[in-house]
N, C-alpha and C. Protein backbone atom coordinates (compact mmCIF):
# COMPACT_ATOMS: atom_id res chain seq x y z
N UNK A 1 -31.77 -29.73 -29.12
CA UNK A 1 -32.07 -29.29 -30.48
C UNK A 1 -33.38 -28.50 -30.44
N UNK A 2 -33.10 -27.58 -31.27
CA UNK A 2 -34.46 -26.86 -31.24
C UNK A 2 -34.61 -26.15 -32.76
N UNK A 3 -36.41 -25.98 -33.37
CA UNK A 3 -36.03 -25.70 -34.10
C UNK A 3 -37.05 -23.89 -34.67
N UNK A 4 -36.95 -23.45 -35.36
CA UNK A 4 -37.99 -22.34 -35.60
C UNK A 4 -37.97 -21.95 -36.91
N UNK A 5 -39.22 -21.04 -37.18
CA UNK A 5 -39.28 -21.02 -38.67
C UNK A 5 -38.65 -19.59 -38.94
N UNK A 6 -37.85 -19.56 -39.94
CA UNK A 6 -36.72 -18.44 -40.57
C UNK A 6 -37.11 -18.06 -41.56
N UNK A 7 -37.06 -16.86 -42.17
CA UNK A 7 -36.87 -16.31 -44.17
C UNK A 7 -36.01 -16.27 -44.38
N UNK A 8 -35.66 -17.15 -45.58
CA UNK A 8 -34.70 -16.63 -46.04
C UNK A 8 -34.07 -15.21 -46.45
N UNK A 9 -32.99 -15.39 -46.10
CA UNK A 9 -31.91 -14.29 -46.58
C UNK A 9 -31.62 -13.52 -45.28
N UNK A 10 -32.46 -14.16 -43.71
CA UNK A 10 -32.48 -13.32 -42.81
C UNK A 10 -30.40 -13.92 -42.10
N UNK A 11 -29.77 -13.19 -41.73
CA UNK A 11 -28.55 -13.52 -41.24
C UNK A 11 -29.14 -14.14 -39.86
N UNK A 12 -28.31 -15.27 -39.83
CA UNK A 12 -28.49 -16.37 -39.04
C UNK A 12 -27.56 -16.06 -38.12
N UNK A 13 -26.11 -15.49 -38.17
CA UNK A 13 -25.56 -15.21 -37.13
C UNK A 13 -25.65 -14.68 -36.43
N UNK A 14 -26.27 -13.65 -36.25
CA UNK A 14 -27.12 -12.58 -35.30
C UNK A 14 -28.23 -13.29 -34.28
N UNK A 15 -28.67 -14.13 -34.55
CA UNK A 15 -29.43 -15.50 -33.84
C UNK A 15 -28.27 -16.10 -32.77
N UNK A 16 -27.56 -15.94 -33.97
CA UNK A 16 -26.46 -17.58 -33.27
C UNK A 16 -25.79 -16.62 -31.57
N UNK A 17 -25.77 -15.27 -32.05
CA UNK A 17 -25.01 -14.51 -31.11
C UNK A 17 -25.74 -13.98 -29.97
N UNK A 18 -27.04 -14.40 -30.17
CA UNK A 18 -28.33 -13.70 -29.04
C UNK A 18 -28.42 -15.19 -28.46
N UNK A 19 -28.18 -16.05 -29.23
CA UNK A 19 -28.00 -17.80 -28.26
C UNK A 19 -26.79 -18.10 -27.56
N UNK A 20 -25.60 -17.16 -27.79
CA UNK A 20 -24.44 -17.40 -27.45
C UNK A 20 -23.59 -18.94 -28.23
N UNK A 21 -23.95 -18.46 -29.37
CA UNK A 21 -23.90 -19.75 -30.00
C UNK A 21 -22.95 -19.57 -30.83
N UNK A 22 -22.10 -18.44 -31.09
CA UNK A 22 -21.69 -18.40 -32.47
C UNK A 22 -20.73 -19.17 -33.26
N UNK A 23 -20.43 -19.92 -32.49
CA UNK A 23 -20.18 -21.28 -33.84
C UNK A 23 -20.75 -22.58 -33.80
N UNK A 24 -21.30 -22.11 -33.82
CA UNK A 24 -22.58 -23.68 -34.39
C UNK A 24 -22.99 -23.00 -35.78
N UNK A 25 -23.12 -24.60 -36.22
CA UNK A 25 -23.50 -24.62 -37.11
C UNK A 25 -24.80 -25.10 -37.67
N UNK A 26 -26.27 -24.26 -37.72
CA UNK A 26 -27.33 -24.49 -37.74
C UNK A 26 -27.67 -25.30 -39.17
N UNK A 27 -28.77 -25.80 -39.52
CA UNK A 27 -29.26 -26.12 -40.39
C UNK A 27 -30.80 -25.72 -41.00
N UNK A 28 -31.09 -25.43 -42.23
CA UNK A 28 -31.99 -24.57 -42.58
C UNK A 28 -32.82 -25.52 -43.97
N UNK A 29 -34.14 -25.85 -43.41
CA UNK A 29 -34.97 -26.74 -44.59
C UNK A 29 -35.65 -26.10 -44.75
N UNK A 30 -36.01 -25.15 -46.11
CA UNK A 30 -37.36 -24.71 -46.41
C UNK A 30 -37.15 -23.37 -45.68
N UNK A 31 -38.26 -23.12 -44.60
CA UNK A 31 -38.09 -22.24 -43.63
C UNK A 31 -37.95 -22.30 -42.61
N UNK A 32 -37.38 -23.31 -41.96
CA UNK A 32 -37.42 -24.45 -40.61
C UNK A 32 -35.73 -24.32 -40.56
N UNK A 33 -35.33 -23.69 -39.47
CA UNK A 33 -34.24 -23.42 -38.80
C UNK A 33 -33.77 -24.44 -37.73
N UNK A 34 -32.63 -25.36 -37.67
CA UNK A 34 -32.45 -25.89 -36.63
C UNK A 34 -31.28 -25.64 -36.37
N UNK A 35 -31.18 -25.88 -34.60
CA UNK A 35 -30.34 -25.50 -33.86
C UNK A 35 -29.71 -26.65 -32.70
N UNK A 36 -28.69 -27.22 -32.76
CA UNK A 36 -28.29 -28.04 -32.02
C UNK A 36 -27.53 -26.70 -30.99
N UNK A 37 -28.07 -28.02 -29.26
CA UNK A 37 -26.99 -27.25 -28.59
C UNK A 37 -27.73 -25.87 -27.80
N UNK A 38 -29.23 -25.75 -28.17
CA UNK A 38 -30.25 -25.03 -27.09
C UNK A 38 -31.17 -25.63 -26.82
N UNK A 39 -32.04 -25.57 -26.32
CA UNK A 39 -33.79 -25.76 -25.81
C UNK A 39 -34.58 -24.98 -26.96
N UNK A 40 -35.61 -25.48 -26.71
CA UNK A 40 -36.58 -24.29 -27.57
C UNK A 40 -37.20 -23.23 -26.93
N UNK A 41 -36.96 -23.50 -25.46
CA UNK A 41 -37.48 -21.71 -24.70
C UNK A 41 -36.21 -20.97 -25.61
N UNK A 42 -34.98 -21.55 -25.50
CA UNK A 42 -34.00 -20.45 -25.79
C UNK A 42 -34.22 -19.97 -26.96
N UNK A 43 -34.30 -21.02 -27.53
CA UNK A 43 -34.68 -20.42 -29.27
C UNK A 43 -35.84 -19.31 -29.50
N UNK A 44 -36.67 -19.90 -29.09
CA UNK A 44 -37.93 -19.16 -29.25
C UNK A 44 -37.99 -18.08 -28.62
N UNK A 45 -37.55 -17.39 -27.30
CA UNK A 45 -36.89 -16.30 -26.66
C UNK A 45 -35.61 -15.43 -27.78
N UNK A 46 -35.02 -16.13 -28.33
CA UNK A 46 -34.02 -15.41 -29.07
C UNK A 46 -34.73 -14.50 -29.97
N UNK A 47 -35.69 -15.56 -31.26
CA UNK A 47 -36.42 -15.25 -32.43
C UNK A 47 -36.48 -14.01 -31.92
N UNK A 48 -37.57 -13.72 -31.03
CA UNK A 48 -38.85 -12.98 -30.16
C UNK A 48 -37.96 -11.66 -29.80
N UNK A 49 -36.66 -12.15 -29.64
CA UNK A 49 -36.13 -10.85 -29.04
C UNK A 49 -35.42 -10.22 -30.50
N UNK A 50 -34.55 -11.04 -31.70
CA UNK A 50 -34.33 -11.10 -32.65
C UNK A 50 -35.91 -10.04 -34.09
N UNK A 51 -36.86 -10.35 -33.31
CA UNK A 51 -37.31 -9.82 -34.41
C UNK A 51 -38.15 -8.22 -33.61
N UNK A 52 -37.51 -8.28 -32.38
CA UNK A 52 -38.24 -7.43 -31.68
C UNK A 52 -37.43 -6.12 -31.73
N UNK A 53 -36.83 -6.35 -32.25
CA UNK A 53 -35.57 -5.05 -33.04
C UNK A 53 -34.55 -5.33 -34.40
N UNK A 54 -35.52 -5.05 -35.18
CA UNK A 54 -35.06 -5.49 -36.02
C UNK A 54 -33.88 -4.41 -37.08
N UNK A 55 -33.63 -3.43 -36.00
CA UNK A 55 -32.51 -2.35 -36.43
C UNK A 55 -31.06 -3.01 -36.58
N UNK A 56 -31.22 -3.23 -35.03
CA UNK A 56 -29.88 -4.35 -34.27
C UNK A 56 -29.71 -5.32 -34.35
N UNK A 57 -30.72 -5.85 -35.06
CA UNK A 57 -30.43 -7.86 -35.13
C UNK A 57 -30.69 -8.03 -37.08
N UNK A 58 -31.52 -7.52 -37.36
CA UNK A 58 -31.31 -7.58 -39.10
C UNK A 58 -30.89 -6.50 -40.16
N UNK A 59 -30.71 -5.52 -39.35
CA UNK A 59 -30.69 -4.55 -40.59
C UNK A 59 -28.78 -3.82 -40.15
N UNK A 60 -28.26 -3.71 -39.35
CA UNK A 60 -27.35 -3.39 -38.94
C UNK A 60 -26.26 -3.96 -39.58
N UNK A 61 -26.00 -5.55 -39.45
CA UNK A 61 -25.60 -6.32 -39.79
C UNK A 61 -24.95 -6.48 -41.10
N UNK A 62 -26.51 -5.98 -42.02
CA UNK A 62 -26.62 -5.33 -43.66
C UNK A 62 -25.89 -4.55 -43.66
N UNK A 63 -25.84 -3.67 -42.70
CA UNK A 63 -25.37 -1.76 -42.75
C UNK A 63 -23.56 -2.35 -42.77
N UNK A 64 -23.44 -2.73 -41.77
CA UNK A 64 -21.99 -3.10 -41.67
C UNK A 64 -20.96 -3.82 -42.83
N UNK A 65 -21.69 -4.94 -43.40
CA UNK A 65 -21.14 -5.58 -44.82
C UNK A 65 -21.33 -4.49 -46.01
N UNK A 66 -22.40 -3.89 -45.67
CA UNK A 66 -22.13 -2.79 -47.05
C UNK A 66 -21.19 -1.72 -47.08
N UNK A 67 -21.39 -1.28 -45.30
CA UNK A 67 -20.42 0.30 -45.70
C UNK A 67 -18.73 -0.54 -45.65
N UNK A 68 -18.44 -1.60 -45.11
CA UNK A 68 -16.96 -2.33 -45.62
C UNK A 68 -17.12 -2.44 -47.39
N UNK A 69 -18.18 -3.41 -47.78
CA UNK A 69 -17.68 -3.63 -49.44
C UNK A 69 -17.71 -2.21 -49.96
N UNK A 70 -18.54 -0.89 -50.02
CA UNK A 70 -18.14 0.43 -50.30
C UNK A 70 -17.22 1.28 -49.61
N UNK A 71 -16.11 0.72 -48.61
CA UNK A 71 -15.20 1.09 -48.11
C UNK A 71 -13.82 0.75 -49.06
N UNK A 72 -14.12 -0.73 -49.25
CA UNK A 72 -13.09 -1.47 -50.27
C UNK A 72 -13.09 -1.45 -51.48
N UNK A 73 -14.00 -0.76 -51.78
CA UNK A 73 -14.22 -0.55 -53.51
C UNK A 73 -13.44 1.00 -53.38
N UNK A 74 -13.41 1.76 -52.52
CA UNK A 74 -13.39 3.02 -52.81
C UNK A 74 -11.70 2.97 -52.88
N UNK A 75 -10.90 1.94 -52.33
CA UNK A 75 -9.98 2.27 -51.61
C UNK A 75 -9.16 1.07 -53.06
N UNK A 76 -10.03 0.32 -53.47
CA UNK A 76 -9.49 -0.52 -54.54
C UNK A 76 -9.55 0.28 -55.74
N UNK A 77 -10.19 1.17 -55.46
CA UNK A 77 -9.90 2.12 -57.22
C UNK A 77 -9.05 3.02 -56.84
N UNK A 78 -8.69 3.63 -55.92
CA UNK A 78 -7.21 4.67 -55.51
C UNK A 78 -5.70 3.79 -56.34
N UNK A 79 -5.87 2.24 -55.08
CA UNK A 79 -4.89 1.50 -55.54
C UNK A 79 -4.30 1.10 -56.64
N UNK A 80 -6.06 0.81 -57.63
CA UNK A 80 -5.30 0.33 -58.70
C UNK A 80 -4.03 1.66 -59.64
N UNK A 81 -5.11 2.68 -59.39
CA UNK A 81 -4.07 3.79 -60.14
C UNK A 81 -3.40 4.22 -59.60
N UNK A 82 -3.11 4.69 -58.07
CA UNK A 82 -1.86 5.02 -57.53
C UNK A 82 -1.51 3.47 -56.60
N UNK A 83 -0.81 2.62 -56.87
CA UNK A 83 -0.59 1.59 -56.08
C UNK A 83 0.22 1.93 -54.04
N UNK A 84 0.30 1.40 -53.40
CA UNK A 84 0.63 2.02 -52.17
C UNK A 84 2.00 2.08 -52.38
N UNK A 85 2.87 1.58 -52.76
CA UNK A 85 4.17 2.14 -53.35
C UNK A 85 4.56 3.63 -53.67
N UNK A 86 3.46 3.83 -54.70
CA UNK A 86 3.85 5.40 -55.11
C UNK A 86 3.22 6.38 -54.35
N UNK A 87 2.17 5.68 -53.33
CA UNK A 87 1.26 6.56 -52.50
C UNK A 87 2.62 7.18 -51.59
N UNK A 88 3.58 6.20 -51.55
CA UNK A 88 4.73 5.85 -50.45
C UNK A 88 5.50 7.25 -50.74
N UNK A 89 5.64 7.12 -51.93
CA UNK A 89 6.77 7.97 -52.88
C UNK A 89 6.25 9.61 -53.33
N UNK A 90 4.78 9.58 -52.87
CA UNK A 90 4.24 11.14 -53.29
C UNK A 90 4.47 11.69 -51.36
N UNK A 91 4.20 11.08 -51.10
CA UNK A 91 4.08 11.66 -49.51
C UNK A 91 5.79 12.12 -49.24
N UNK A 92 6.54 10.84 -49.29
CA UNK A 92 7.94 11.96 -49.36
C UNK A 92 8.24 12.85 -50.20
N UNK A 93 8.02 12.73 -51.35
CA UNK A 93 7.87 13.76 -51.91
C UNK A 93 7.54 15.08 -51.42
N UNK A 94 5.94 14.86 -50.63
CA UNK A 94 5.46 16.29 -50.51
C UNK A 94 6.06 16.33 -49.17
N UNK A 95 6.91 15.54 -48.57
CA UNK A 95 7.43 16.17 -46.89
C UNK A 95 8.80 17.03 -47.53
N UNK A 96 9.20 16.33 -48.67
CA UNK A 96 10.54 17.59 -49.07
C UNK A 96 10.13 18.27 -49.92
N UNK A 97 9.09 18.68 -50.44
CA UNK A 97 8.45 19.87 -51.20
C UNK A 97 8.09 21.05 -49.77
N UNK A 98 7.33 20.26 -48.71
CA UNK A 98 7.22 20.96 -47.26
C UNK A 98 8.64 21.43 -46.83
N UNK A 99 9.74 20.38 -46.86
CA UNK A 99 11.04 21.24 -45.88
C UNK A 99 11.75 22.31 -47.15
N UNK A 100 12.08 22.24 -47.88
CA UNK A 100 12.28 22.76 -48.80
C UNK A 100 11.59 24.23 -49.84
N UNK A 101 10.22 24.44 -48.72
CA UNK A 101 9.55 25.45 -49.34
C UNK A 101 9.15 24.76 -51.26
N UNK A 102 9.38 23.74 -51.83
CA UNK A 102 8.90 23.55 -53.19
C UNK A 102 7.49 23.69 -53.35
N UNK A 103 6.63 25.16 -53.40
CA UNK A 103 5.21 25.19 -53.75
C UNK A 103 4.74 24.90 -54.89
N UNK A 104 5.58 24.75 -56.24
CA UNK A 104 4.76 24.12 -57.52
C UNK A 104 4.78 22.69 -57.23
N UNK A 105 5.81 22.22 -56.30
CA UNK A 105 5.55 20.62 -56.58
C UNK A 105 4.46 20.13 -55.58
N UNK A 106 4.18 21.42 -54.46
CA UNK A 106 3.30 21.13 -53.58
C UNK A 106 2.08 20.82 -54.40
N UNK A 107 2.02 22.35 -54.90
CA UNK A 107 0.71 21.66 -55.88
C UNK A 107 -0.17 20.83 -56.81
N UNK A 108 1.37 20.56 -57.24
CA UNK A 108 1.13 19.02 -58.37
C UNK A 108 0.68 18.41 -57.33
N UNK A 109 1.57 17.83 -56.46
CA UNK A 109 1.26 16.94 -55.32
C UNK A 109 -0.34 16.79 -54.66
N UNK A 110 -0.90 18.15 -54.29
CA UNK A 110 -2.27 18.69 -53.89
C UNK A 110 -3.36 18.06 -55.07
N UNK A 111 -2.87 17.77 -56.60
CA UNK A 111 -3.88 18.09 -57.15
C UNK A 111 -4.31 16.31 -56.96
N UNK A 112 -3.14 15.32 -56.44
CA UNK A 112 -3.67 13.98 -56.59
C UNK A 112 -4.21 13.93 -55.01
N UNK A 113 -3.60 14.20 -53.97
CA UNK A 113 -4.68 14.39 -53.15
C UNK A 113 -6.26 15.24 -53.34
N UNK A 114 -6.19 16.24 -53.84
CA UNK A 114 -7.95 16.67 -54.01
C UNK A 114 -8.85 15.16 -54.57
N UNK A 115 -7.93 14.76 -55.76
CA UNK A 115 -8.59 13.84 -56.22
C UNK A 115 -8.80 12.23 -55.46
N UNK A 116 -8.00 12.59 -54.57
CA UNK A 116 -8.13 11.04 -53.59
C UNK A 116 -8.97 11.72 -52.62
N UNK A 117 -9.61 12.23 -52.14
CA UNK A 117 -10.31 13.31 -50.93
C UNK A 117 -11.45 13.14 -52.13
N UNK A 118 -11.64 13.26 -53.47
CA UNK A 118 -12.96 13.23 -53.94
C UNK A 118 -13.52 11.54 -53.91
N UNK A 119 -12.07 10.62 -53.58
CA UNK A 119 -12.80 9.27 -54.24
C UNK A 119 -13.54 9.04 -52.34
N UNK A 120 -12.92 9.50 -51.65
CA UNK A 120 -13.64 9.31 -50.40
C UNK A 120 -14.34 9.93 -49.87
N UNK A 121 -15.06 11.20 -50.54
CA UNK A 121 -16.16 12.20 -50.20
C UNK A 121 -17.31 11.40 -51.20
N UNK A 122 -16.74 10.24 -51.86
CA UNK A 122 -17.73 9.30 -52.75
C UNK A 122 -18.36 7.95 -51.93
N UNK A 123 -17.13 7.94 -50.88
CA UNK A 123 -17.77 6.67 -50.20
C UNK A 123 -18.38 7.09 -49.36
N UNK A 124 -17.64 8.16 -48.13
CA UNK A 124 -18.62 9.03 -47.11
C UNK A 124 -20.77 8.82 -47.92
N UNK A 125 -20.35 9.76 -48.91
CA UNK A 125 -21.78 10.03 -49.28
C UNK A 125 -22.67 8.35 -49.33
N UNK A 126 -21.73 7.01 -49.98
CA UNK A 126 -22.74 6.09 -50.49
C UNK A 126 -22.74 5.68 -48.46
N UNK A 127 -21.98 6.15 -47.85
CA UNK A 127 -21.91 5.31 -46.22
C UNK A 127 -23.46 5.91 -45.28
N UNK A 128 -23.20 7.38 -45.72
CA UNK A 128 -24.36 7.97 -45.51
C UNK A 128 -25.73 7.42 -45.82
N UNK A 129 -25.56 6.98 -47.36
CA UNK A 129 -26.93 6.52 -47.63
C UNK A 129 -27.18 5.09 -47.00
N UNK A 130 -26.18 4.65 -47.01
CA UNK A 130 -26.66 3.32 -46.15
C UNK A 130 -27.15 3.10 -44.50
N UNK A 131 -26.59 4.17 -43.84
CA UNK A 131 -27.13 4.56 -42.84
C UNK A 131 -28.52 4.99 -42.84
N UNK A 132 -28.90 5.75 -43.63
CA UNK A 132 -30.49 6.54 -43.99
C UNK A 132 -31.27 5.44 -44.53
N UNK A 133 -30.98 4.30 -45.35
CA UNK A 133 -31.18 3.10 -45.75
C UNK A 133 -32.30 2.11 -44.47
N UNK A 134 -33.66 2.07 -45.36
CA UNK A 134 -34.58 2.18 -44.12
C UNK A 134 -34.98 0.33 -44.06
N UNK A 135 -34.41 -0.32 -45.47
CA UNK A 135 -34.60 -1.75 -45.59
C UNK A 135 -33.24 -2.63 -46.21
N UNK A 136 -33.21 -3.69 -45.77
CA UNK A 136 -32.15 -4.84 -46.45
C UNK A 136 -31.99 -4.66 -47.43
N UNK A 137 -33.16 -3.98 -48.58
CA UNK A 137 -32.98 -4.43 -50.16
C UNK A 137 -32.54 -2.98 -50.27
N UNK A 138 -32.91 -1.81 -49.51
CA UNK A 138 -32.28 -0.38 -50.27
C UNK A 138 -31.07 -0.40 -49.32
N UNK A 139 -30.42 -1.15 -48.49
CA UNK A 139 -29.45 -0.63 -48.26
C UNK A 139 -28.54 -1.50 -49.01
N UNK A 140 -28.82 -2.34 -49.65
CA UNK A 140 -27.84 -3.74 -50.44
C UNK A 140 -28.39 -2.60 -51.71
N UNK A 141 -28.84 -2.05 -52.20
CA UNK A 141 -29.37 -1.19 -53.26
C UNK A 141 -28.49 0.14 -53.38
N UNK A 142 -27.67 0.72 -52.33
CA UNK A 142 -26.88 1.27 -52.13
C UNK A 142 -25.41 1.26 -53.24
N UNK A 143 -24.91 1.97 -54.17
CA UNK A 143 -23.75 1.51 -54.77
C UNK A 143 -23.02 3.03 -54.94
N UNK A 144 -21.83 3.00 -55.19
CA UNK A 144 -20.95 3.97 -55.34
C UNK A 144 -20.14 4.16 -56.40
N UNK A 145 -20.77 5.05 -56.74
CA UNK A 145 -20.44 5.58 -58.92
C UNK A 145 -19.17 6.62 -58.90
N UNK A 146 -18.18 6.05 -59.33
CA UNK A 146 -16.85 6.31 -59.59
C UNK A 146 -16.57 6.73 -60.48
N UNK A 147 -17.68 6.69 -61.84
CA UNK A 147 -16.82 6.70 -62.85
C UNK A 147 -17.07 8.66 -63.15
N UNK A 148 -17.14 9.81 -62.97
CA UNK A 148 -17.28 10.89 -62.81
C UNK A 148 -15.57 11.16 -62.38
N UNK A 149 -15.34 10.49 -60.61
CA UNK A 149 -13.75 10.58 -60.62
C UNK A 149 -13.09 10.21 -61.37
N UNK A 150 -13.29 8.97 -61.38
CA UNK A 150 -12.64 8.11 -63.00
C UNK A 150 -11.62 9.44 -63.51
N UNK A 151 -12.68 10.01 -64.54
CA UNK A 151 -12.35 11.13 -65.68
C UNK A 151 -11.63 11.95 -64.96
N UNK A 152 -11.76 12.83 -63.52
CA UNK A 152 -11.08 13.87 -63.11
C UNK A 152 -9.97 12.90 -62.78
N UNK A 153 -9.07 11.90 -62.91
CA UNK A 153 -7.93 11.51 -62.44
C UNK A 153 -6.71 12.61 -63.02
N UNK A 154 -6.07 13.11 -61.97
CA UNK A 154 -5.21 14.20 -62.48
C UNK A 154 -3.81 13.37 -63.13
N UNK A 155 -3.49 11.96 -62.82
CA UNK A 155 -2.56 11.29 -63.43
C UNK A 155 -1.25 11.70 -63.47
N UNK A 156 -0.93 12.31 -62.13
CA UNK A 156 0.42 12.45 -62.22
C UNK A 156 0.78 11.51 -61.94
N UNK A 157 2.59 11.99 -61.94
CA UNK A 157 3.54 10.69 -62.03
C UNK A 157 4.32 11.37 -60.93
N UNK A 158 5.59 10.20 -60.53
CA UNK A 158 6.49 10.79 -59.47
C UNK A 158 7.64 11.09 -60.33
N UNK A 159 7.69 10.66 -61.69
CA UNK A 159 8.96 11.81 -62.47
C UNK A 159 8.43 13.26 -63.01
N UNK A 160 7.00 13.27 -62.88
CA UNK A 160 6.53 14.91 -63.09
C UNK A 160 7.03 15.62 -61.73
N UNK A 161 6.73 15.45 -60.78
CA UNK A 161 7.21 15.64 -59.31
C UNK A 161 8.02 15.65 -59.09
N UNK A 162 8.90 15.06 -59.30
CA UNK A 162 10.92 15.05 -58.82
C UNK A 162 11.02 16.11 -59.81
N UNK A 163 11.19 16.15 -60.98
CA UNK A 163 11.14 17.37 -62.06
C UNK A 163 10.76 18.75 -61.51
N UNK A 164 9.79 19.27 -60.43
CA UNK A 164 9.30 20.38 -60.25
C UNK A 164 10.30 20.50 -59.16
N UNK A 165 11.15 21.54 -59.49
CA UNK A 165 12.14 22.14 -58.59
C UNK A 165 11.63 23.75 -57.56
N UNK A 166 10.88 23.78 -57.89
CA UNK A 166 9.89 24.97 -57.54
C UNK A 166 9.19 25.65 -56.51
């Protein structure tokens, strides 16, 4: 058992993984970290190396849970309005608008892709900032404002689309 002093909010698994530890389950009083299952050279070697880059051991970590939850937000507002069903049903669509030469329905088709290409030129940009994101609190400070696409939703349907013979 060994034990060392921690801040809160610092991710503990990133410890656990420089101890080769990663499933244990530590315990945390106050600011007093314990660790069953090392020495305290190991521990205290981990901290030391743990805070001796703190790109790769605390802030990365951050980077990674954020650009996923602004990955899944971006991809949960597509869904809710085009569900993957009809995502299913525009794509054949536009492969027989493609064999068929149909260029008006291409374009209907084009105008809900531009607008799905804008909801992810929305996450690109918030992924970016989280990368440029120089601390824990501005990269958790990081969020991705939708509601601009929101309004441009072009709202087609797949009976506007079967309809365009064109």
């Amino acid at each position: 058992m060994a034990t060392a002093s921690w801040a809160s909010g610092q991710p503990v698994s990133t410890l656990l993984d420089l101890l080769g530890l990663p499933d244990n389950i530590p315990t945390i009083d106050g600011d007093t970290l314990t660790i069953e299952g090392c020495d305290q050279a190991q521990l205290d070697a981990a901290v030391q190396q743990y805070h001796a880059d703190p790109e790769a051991y605390q802030l990365r970590p951050v980077r990674i849970a954020k650009q996923q939850q602004v990955i899944r937000q971006a991809a949960k507002f597509v869904a809710e309005r085009y569900p993957t069903h009809l995502q299913t049903m525009y794509i054949a669509l536009m492969v027989d608008a493609l064999i068929n030469g149909l260029n008006d329905r291409m374009a209907y088709i084009a105008t809900l892709l531009a607008w799905v290409k804008s909801v992810a030129q929305k996450s690109i940009d918030a992924e970016a900032a989280i990368g440029a994101a120089a601390t824990a609190d501005d990269i958790k400070a990081v969020t991705i404002d939708l509601e601009d696409v929101k309004a441009s939703d072009p709202q087609t349907s797949i009976k506007t689309a079967l309809g365009i013979d064109t």
